[in-house]
Protein backbone atom coordinates (compact mmCIF):
# COMPACT_ATOMS: atom_id res chain seq x y z
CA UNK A 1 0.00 0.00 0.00
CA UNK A 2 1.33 3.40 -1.11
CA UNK A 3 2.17 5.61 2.21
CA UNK A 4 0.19 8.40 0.63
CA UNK A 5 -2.89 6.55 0.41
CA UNK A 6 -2.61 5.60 3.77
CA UNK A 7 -3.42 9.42 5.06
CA UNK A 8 0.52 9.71 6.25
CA UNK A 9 1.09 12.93 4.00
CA UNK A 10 4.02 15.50 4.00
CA UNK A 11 6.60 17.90 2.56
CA UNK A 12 8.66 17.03 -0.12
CA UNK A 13 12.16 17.81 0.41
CA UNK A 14 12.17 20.61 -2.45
CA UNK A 15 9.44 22.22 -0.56
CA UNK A 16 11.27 22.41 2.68
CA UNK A 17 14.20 23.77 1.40
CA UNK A 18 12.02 26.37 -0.31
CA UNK A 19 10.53 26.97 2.66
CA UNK A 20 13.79 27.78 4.61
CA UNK A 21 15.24 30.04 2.00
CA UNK A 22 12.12 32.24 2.10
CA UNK A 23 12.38 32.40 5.95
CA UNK A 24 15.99 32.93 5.93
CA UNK A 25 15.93 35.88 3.23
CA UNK A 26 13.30 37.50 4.98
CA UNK A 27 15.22 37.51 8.51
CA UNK A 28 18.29 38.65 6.50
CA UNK A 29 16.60 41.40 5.17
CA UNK A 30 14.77 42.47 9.05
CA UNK A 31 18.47 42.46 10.12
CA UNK A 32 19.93 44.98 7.87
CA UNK A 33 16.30 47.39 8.78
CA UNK A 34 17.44 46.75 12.49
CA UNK A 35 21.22 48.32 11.76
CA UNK A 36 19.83 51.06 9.60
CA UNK A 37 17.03 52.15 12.97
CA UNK A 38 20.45 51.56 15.41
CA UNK A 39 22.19 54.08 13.25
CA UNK A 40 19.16 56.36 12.63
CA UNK A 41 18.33 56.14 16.33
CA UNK A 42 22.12 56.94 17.51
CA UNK A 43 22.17 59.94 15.26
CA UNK A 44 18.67 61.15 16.76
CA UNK A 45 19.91 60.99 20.44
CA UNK A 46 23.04 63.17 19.23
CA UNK A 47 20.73 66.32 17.50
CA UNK A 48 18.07 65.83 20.21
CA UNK A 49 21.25 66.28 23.30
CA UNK A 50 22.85 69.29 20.68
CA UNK A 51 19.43 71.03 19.98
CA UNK A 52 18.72 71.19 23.96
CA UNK A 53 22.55 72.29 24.62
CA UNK A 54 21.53 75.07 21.97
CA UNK A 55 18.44 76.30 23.87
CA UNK A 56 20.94 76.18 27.03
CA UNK A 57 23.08 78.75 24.67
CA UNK A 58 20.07 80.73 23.31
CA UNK A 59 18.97 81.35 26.91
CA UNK A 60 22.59 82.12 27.93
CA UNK A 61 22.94 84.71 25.36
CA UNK A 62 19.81 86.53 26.28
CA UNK A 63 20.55 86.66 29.86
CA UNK A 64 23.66 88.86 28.99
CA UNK A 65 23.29 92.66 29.40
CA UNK A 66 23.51 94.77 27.17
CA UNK A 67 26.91 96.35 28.25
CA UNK A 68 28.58 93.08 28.50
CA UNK A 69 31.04 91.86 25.53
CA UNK A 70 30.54 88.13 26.51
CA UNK A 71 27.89 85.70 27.47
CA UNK A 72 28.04 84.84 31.36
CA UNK A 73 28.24 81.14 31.33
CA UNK A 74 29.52 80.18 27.40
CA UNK A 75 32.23 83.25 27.03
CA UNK A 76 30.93 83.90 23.37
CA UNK A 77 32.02 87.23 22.78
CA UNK A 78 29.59 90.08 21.12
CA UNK A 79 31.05 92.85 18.65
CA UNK A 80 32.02 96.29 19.98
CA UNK A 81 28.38 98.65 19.67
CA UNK A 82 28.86 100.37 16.40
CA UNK A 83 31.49 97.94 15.27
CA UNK A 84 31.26 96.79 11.84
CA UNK A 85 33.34 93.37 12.63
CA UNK A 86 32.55 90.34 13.96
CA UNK A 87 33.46 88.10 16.81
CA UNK A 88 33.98 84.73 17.03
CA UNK A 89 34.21 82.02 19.51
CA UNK A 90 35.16 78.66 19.88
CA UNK A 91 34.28 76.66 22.80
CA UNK A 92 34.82 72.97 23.89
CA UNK A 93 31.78 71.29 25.61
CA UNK A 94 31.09 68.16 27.53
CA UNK A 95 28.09 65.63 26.66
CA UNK A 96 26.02 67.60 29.02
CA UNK A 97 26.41 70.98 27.27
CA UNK A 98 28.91 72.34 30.22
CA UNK A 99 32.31 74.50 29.14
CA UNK A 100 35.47 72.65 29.20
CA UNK A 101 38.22 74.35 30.61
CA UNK A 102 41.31 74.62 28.00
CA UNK A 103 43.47 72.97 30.46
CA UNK A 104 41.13 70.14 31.43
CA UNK A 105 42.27 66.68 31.01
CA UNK A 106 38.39 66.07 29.88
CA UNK A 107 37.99 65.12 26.53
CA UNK A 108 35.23 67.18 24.68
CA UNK A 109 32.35 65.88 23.00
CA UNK A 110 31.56 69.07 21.69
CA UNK A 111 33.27 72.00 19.87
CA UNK A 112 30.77 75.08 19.52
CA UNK A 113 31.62 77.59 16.87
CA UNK A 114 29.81 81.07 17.31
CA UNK A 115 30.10 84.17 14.87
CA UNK A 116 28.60 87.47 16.21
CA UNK A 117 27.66 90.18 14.44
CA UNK A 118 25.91 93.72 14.53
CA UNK A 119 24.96 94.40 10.72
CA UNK A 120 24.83 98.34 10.72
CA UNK A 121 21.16 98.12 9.16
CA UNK A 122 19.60 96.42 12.44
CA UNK A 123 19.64 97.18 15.96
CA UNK A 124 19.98 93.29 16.65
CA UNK A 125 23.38 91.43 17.32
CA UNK A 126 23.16 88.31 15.23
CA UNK A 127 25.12 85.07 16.57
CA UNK A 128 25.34 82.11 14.49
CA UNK A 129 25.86 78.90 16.48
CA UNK A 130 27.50 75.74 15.13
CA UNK A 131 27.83 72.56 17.16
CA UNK A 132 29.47 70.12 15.65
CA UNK A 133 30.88 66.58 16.74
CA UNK A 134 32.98 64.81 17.32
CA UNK A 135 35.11 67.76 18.72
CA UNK A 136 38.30 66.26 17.47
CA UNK A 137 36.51 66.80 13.96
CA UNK A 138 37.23 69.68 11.49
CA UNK A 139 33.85 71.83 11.55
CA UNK A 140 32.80 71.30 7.95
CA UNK A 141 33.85 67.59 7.99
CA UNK A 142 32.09 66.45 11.28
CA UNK A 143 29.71 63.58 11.03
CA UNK A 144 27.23 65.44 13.08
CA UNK A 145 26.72 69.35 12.93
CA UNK A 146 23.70 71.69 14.14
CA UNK A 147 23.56 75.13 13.49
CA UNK A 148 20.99 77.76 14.05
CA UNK A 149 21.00 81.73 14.38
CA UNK A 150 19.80 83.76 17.36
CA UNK A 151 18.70 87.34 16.91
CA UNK A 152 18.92 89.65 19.80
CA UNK A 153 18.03 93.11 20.73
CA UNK A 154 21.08 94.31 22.72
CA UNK A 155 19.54 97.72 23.14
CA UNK A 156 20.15 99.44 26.56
């Protein structure tokens, strides 16, 4: 009596196989998704921790007086009033947004690049803030950069 006759039915070799290499292409593929969302997810932490170091800055830079020629916690230095030339600053930070000293034996995560300037046309002192990591990276190489401008009425 044939064994398929019986009622004792089942895969074919060919059909297992098959089977396997559809389940095995399909994982392959899942794991390549799950190291693009590690990367994508890595890069998200960085410019979420830089875009709340920058609203540390922004807040930083309006809490300066009008008199002052630097920022009381970052250092970044404004232009002379009436000066036609800008300033610029280049700070070191930590991964929490805090200054490191230039003789620390801390490495930075950080380096923050700002460029101040009082165009003779507007009342407000424009700053143009650039973080960009890691800090051992040339600015406009970095594999991770923010940058954003700040307005601010300096007026006495």
């Amino acid at each position: 009596m044939n064994a398929r006759a019986a009622g004792r039915g089942g895969f074919s070799l060919v059909e297992v196989v098959l089977a396997l290499g559809v389940v095995v292409f399909c994982l392959i593929a899942m794991l390549g998704l799950l190291a693009v969302g590690t990367s994508t997810t890595k890069s998200s932490i960085e410019e979420t921790r830089v875009t709340n170091i920058l609203g540390a800055i922004d807040t930083d830079l309006e809490a300066a007086r009008s008199t002052a020629t630097n920022s009381p916690i970052y250092g970044i230095q404004f232009p002379a009033a009436g000066s036609s030339a800008g300033t610029q600053t280049t700070v070191s930070l930590d991964e929490n947004g805090q200054v490191i000293a230039s003789g620390s034996t801390n490495a930075p995560r950080y380096l923050l690049n700002a460029y101040a300037a009082q165009p003779a046309s507007h009342p407000e002192t424009v700053v143009r803030l650039v973080i960009s990591w890691p800090a051992a990276a040339p600015v406009t190489n970095a594999p991770g950069r923010v940058e954003t401008v700040v307005a601010l009425n300096r007026a006495p």
